[in-house]
Protein backbone atom coordinates (compact mmCIF):
# COMPACT_ATOMS: atom_id res chain seq x y z
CA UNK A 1 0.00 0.00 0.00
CA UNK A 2 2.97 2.33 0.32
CA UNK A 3 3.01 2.70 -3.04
CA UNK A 4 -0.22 4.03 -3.52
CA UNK A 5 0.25 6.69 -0.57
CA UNK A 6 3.94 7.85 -2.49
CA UNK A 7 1.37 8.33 -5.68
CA UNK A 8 -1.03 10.08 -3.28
CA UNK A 9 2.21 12.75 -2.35
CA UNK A 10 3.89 12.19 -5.70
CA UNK A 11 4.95 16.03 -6.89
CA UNK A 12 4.12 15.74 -10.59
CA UNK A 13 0.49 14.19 -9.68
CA UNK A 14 -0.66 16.62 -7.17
CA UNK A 15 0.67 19.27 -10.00
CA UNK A 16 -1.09 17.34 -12.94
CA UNK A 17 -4.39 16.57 -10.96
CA UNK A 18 -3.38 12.55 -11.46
CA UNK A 19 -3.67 12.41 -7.57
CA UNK A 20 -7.87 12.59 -8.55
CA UNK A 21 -7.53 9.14 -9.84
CA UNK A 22 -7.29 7.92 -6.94
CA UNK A 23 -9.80 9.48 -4.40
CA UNK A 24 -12.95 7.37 -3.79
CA UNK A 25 -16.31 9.37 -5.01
CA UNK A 26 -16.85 9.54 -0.92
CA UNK A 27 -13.51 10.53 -0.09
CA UNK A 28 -13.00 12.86 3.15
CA UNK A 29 -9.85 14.31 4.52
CA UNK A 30 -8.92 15.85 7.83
CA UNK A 31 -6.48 18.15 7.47
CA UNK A 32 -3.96 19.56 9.63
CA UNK A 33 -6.18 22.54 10.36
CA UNK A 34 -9.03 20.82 11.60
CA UNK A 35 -10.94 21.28 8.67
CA UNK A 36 -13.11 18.38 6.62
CA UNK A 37 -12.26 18.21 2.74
CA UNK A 38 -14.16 16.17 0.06
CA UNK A 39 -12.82 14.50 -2.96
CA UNK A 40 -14.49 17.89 -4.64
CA UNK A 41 -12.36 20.28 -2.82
CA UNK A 42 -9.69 19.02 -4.75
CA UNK A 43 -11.00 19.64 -8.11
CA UNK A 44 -8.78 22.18 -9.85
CA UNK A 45 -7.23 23.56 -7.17
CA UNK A 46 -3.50 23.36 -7.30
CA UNK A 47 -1.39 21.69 -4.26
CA UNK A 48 1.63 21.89 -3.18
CA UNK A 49 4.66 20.46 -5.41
CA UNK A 50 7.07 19.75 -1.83
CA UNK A 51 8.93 16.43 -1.67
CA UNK A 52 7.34 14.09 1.34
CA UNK A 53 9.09 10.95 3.02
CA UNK A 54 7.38 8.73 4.63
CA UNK A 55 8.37 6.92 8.41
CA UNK A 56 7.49 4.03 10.31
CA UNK A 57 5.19 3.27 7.48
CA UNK A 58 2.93 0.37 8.66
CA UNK A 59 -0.13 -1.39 7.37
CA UNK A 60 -3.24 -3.65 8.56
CA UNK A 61 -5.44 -5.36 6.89
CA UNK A 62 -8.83 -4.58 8.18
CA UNK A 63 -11.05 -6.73 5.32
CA UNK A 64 -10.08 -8.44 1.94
CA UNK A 65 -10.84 -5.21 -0.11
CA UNK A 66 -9.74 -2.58 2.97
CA UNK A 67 -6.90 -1.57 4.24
CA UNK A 68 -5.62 1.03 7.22
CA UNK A 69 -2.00 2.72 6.78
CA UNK A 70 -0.35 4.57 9.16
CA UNK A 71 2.58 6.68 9.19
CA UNK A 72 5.04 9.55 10.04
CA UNK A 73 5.13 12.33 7.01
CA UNK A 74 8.11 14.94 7.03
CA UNK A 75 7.85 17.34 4.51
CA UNK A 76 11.90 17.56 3.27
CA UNK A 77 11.03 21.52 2.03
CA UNK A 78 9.78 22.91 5.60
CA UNK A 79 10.99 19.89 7.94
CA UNK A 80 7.38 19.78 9.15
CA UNK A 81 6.15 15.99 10.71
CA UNK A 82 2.81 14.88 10.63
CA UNK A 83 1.10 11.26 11.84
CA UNK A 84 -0.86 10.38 9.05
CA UNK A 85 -3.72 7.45 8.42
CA UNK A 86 -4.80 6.49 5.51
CA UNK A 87 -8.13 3.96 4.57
CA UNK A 88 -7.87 2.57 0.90
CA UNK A 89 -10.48 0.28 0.01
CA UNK A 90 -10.92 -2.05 -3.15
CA UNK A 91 -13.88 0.38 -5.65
CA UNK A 92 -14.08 -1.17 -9.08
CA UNK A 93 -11.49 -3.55 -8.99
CA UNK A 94 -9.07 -0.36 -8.07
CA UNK A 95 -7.47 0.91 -4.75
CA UNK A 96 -9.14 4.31 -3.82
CA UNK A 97 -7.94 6.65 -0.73
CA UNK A 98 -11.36 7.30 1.02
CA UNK A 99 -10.47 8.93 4.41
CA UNK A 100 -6.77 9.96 5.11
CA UNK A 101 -5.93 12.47 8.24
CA UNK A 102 -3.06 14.56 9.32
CA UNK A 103 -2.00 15.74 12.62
CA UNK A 104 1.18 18.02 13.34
CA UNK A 105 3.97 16.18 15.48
CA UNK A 106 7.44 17.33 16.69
CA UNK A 107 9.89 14.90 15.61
């Protein structure tokens, strides 16, 4: 599943909107600020192009088409950590990102 979050932070898809492909029709986010965003929200708005690595990346398998991945995010531009989790479920015979959170730690 790491894979699929890298695509998720992947530069050149948040730039060309590939990053879409991905998001389940239900998808919700909450971000850093507190604030609930929908697959919608994300709809021609352009992100940030910053380079991401991921820590302590770890996955469980909650169902045969559903999986929960959590990990440690540090944004290599601003040094900035955040816990992350991540649900991907099996839609159409393809892994969508339907709920992913952030939350600022010191690292």
């Amino acid at each position: 599943m790491i894979e699929y979050e890298y695509f998720h932070l992947n530069s050149d898809n948040r730039k060309n909107g590939k990053y879409l492909d991905i998001l389940h029709p239900e998808f919700e986010e909450f971000g850093q600020s507190g604030k609930v965003f929908k697959k919608e929200d994300f709809i021609e708005v352009d992100l940030d192009s910053n380079e991401y690595e991921i820590l302590n990346f770890n996955e469980v398998q909650l169902s045969n088409n559903s999986y929960l991945c959590k990990y440690i995010l540090v944004n290599k531009s601003s040094g900035m950590a955040s816990n992350r989790s991540s649900i991907w479920v099996l839609y159409k015979d393809e892994w969508k990102l339907i709920f992913h959170q952030g939350t600022k730690v010191s690292i």
